[in-house]
Every structure is written in structure tokens, then in C-alpha cells.
N, C-alpha and C. Protein backbone atom coordinates (compact mmCIF):
# COMPACT_ATOMS: atom_id res chain seq x y z
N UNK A 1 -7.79 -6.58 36.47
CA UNK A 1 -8.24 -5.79 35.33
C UNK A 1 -7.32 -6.00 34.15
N UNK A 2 -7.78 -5.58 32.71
CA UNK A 2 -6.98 -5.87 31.57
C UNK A 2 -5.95 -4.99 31.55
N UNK A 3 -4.75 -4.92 31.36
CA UNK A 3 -4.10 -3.56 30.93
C UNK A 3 -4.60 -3.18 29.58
N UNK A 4 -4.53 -1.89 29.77
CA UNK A 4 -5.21 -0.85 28.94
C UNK A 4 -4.89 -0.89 27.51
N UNK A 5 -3.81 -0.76 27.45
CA UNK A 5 -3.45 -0.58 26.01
C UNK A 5 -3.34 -1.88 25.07
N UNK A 6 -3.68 -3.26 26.02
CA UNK A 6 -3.35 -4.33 25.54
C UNK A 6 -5.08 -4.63 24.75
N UNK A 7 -5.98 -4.08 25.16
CA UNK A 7 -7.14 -4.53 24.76
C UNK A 7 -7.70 -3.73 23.58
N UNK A 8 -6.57 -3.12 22.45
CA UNK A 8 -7.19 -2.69 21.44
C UNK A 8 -6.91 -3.76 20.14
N UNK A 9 -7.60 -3.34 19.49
CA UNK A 9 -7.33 -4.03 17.60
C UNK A 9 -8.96 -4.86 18.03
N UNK A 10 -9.74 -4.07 18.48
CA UNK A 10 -11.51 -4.59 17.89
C UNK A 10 -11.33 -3.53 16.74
N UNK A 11 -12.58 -4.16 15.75
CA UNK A 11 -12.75 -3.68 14.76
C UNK A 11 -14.12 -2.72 15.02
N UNK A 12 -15.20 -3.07 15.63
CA UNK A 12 -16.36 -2.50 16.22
C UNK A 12 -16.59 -1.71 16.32
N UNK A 13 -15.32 -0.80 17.06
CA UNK A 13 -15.51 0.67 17.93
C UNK A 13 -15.90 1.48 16.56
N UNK A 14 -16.98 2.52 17.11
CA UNK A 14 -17.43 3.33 16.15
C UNK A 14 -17.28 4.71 16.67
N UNK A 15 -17.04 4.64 18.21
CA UNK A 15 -16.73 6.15 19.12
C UNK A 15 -15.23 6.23 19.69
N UNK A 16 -14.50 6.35 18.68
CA UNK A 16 -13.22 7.06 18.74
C UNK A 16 -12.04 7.72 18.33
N UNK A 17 -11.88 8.66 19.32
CA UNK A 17 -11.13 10.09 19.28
C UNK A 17 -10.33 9.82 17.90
N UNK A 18 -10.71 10.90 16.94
CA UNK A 18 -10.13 11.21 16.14
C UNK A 18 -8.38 11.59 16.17
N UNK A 19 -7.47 11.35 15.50
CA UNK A 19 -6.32 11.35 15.43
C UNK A 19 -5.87 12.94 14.26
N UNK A 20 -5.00 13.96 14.30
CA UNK A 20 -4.99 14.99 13.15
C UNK A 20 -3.08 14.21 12.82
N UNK A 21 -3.16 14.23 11.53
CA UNK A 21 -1.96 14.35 11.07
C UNK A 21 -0.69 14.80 11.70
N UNK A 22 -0.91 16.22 12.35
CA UNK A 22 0.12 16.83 13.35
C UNK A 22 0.55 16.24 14.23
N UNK A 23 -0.50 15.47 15.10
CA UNK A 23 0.08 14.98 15.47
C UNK A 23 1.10 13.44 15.86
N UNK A 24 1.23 12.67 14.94
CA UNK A 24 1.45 11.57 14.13
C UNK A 24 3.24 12.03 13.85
N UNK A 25 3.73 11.15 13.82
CA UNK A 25 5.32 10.93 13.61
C UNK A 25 5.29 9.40 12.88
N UNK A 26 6.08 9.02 11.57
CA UNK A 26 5.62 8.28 10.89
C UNK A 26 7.34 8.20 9.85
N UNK A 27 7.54 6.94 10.38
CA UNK A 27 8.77 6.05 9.74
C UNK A 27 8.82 4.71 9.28
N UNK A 28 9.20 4.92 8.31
CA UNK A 28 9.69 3.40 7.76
C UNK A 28 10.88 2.77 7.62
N UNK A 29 10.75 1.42 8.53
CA UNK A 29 11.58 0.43 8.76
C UNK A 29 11.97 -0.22 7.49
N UNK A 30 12.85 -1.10 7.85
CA UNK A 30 13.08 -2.65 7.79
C UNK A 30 12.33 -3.38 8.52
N UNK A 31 11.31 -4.40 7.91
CA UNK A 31 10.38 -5.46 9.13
C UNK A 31 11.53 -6.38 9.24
N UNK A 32 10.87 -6.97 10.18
CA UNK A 32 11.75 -8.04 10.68
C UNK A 32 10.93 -9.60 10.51
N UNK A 33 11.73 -10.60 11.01
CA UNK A 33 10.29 -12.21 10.94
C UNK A 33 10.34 -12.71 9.73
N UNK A 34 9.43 -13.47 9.44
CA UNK A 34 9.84 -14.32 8.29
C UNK A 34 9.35 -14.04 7.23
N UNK A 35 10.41 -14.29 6.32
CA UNK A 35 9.99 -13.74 4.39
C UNK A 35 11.12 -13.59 3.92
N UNK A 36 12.36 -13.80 4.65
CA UNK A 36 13.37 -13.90 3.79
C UNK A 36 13.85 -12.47 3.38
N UNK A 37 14.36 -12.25 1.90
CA UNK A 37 14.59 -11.48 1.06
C UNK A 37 13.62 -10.44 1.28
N UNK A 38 12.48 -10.93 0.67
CA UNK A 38 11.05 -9.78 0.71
C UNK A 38 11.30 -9.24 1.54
N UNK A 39 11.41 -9.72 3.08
CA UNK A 39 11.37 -8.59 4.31
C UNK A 39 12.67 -7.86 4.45
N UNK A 40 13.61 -8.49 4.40
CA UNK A 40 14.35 -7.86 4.60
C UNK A 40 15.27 -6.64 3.76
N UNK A 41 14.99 -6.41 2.54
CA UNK A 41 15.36 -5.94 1.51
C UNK A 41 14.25 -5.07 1.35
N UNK A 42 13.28 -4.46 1.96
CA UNK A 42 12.38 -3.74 1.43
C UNK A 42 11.86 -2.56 2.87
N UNK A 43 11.88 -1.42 3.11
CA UNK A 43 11.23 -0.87 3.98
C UNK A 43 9.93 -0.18 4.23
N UNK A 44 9.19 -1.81 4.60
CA UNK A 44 7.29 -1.62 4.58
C UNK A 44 7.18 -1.84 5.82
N UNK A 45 7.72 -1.63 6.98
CA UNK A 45 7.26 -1.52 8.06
C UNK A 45 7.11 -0.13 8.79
N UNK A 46 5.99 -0.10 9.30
CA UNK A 46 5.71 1.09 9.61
C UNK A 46 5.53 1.29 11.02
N UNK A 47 6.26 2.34 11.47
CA UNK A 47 6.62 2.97 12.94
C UNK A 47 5.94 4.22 13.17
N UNK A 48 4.47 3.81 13.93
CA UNK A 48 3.61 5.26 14.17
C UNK A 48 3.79 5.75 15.38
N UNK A 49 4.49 7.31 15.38
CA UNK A 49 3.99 7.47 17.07
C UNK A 49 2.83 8.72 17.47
N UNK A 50 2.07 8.82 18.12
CA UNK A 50 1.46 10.17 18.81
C UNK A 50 2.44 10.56 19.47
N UNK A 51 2.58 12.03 19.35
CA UNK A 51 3.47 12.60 20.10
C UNK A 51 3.11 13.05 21.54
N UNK A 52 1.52 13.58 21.21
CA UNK A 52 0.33 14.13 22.95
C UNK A 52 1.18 12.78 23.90
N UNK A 53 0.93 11.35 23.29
CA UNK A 53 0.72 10.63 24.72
C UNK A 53 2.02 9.68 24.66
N UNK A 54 2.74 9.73 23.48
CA UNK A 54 3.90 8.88 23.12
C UNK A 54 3.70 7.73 22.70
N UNK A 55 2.62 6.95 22.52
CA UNK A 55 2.43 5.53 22.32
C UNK A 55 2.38 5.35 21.08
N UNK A 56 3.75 4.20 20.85
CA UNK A 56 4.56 3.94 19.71
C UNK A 56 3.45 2.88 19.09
N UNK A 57 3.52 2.76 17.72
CA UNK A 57 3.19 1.36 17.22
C UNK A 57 3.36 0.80 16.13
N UNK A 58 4.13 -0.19 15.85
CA UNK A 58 4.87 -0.71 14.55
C UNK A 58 4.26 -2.05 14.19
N UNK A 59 3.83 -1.77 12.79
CA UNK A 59 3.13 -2.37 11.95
C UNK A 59 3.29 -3.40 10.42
N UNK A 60 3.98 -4.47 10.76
CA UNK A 60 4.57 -5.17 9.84
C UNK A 60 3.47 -6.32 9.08
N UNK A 61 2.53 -6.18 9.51
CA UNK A 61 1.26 -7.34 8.91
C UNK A 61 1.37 -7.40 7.37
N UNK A 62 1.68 -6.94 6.76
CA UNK A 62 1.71 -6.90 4.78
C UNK A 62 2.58 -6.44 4.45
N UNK A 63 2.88 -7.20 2.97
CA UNK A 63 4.13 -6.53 2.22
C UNK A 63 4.30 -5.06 1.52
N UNK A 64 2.61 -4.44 1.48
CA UNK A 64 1.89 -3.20 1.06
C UNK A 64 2.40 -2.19 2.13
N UNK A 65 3.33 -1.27 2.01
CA UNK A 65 3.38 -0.28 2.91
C UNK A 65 2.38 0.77 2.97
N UNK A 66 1.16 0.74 2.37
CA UNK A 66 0.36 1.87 2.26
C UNK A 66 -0.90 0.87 3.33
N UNK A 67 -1.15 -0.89 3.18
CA UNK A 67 -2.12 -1.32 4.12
C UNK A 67 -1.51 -1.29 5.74
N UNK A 68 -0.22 -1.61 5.68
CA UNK A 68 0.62 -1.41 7.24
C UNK A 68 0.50 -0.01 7.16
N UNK A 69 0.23 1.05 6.53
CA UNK A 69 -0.05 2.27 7.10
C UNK A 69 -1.22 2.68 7.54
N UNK A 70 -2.40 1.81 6.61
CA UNK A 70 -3.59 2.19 7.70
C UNK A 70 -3.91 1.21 8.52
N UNK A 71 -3.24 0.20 8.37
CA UNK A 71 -3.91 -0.76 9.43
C UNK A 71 -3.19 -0.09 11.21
N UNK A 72 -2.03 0.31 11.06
CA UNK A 72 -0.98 1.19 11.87
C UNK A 72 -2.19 2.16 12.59
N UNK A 73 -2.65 3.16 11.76
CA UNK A 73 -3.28 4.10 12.10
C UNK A 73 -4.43 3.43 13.06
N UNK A 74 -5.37 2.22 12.54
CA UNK A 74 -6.30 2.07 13.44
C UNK A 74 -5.63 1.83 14.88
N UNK A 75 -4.76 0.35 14.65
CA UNK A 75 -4.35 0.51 16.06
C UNK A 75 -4.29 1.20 16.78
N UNK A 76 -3.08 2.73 16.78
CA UNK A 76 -3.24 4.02 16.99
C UNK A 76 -4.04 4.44 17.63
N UNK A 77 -5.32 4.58 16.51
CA UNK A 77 -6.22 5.50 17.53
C UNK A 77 -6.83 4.80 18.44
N UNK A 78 -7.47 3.09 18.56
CA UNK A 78 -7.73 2.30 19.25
C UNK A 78 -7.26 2.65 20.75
N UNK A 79 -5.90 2.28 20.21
CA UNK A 79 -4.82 2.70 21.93
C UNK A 79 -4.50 4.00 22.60
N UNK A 80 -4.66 4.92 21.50
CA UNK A 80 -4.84 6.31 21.94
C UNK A 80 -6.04 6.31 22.87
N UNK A 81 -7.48 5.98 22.39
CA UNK A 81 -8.87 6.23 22.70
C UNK A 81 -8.60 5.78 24.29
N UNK A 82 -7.62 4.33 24.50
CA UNK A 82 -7.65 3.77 25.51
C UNK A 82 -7.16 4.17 26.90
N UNK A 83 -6.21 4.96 26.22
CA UNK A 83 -5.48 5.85 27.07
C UNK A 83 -5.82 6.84 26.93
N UNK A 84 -6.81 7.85 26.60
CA UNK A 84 -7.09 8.74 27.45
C UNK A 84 -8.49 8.30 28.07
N UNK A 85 -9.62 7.62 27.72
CA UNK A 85 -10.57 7.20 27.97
C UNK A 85 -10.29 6.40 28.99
N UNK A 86 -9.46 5.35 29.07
CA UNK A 86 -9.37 4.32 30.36
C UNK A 86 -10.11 3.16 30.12
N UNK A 87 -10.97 3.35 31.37
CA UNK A 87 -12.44 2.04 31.20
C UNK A 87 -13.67 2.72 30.27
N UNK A 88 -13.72 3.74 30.05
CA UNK A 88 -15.00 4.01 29.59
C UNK A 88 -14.44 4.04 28.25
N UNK A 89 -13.97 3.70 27.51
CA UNK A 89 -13.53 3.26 26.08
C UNK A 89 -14.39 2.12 25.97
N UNK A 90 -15.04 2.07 24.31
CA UNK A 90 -15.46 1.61 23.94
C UNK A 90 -15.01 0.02 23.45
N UNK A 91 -13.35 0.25 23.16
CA UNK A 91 -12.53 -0.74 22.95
C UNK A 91 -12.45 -1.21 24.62
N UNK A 92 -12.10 -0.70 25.30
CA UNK A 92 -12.20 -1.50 26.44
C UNK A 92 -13.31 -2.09 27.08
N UNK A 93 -14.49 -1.70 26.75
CA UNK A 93 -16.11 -2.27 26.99
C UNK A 93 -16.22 -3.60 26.17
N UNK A 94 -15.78 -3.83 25.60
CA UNK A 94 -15.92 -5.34 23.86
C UNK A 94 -15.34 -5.71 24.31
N UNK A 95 -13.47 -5.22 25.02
CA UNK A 95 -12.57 -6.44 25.45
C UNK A 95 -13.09 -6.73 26.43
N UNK A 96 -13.78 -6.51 27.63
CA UNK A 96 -14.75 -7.57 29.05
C UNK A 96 -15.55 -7.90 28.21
N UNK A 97 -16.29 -8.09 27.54
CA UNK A 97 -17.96 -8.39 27.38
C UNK A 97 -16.66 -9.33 26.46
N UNK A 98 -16.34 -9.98 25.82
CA UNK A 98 -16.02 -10.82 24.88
C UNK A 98 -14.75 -11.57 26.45
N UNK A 99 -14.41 -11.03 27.02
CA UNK A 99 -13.65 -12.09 28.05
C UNK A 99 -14.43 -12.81 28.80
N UNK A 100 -15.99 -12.19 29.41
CA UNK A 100 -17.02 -12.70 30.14
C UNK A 100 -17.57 -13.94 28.98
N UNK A 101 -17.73 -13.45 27.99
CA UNK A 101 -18.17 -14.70 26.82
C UNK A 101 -17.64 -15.89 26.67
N UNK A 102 -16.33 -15.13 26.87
CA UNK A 102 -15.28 -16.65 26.59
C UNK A 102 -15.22 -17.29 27.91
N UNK A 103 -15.25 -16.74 28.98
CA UNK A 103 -15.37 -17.57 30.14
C UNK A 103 -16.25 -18.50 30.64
N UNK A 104 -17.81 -18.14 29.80
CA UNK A 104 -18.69 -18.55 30.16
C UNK A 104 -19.20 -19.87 29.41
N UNK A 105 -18.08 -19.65 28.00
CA UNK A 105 -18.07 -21.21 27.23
C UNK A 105 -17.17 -21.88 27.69
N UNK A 106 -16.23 -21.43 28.51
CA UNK A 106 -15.55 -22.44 29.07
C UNK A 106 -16.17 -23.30 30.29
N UNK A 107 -16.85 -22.40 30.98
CA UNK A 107 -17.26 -22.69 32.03
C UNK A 107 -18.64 -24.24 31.43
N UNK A 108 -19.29 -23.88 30.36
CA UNK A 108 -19.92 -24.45 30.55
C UNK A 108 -20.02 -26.29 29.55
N UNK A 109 -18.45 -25.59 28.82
CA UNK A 109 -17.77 -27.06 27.79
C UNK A 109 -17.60 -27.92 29.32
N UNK A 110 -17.04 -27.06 30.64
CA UNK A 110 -16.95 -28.03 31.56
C UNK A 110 -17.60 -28.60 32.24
N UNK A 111 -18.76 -28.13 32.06
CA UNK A 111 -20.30 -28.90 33.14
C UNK A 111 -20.13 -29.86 31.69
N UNK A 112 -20.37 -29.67 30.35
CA UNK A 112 -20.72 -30.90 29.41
C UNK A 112 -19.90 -31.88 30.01
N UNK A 113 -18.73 -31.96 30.09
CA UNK A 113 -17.59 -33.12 30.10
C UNK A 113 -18.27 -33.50 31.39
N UNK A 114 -18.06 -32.87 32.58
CA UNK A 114 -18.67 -33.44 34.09
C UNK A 114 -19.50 -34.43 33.52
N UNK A 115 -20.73 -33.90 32.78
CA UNK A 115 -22.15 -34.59 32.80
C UNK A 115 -21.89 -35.78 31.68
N UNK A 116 -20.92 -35.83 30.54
CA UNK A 116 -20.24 -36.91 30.14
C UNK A 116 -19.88 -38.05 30.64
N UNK A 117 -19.19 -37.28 31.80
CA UNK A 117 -18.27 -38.30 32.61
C UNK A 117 -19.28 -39.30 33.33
N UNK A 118 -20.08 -38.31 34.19
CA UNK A 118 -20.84 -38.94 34.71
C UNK A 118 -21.99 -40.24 34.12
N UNK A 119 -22.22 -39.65 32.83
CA UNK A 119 -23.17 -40.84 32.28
C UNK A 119 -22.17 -42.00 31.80
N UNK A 120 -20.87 -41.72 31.51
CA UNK A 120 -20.27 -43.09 31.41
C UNK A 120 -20.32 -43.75 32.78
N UNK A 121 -19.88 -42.96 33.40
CA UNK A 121 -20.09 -44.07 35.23
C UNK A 121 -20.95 -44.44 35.41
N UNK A 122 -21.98 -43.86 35.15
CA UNK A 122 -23.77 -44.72 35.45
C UNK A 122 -24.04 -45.85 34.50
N UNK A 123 -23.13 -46.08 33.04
CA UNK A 123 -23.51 -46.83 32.38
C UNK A 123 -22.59 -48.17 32.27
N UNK A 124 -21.27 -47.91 32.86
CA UNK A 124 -20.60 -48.93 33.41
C UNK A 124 -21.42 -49.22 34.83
N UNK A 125 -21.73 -48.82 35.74
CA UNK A 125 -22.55 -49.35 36.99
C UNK A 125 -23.68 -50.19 36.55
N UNK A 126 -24.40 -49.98 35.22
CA UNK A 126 -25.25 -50.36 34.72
C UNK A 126 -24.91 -51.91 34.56
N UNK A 127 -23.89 -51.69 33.68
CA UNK A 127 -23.54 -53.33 32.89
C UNK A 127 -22.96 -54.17 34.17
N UNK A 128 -22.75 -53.63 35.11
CA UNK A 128 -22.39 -55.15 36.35
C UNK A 128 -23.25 -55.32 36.81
């Protein structure tokens, strides 16, 4: 099975648990990674936690500390939803149905190549 909290950041979900201000804990870093000066000289990284379930999440994607604050928040509730919901999360329903998808183009790029392969062998058998 997926771990839980690893299968959020779909954009899709339209059924989940609302988040209130209260409970939200909300700091700004220093980001870290590459940018030099910009990053390091500026504190736009953002450190969200829920306090109900504890699950931390720090958000350095832009130099905008107000878009790392909502992009922060979705995550959030994503992984919140996940953890208390489990499997019946909506974010966790998109992450199988999109792993079954991807498996199933893999599965079947590999019958192409097989059936590739194979018509080159029939067409070298051909020419002797």
C-alpha cells in the first residue's frame, strides 16, 4: 500500500476537511537550496503545522512568501484529509487510480517493444 501522507499534492480533491486558523501554527524560515543570496538572505519559507494531528509542512517553492503560504496550506489540508480519512480520502483514491494508469502504460509500452522485437526477427528470418 502507498504510505498515507506521501500521496497528497493532487490538485482535484474537491472533498476536503476544512482547516480553521486556530488551529494552524505558522513560521517563517530561512529556505534553504539553490538561489544563492535571494534564498538565503530573505525569510519566505514557510513552516505550517496542525496542532490536532502534528503534521509539519515546509514550503519553499517561490520567492513570494504569501504563494508558499497558500500553496503550504493546500498541502496541509491534503495530508491532514489523509490522515484522518486514511483510504477513503479522496487524495488517496487519484493516488491508486493514477498508479494503476501508470502501470498499465508501462505494461503495455512493453508488449509494443516484445511485438517490435519480434517483427524484426521474422524479418531477418525473412531475408535468409
Amino acid at each position: 500500500s502507498l504510505p498515507l501522507l506521501q500521496a497528497a499534492r493532487k490538485r482535484n480533491s474537491l472533498n476536503l476537511l476544512e482547516l480553521s486558523e486556530a488551529e494552524l501554527e505558522e513560521q517563517f524560515v530561512r529556505g534553504d537550496g539553490p538561489g544563492g543570496q535571494a534564498t538565503n538572505k530573505t525569510n519566505n519559507c514557510v513552516v505550517l503545522k496542525h496542532i490536532p494531528s502534528g503534521i509539519v509542512v515546509k514550503c519553499h517553492q517561490t520567492r513570494s512568501v504569501e504563494k508558499n503560504r497558500k500553496i503550504a496550506r493546500e498541502i496541509l489540508q491534503e495530508k491532514v484529509d489523509l490522515f484522518y480519512k486514511g483510504e477513503d480520502s479522496d487524495v488517496f483514491k487519484e493516488k491508486k487510480t493514477s498508479e494503476k494508469q501508470k502501470q498499465e502504460k508501462k505494461r503495455r509500452a512493453k508488449e509494443n517493444l516484445e511485438r517490435k522485437k519480434l517483427f524484426k526477427e521474422m524479418q531477418q528470418l525473412d531475408k535468409e
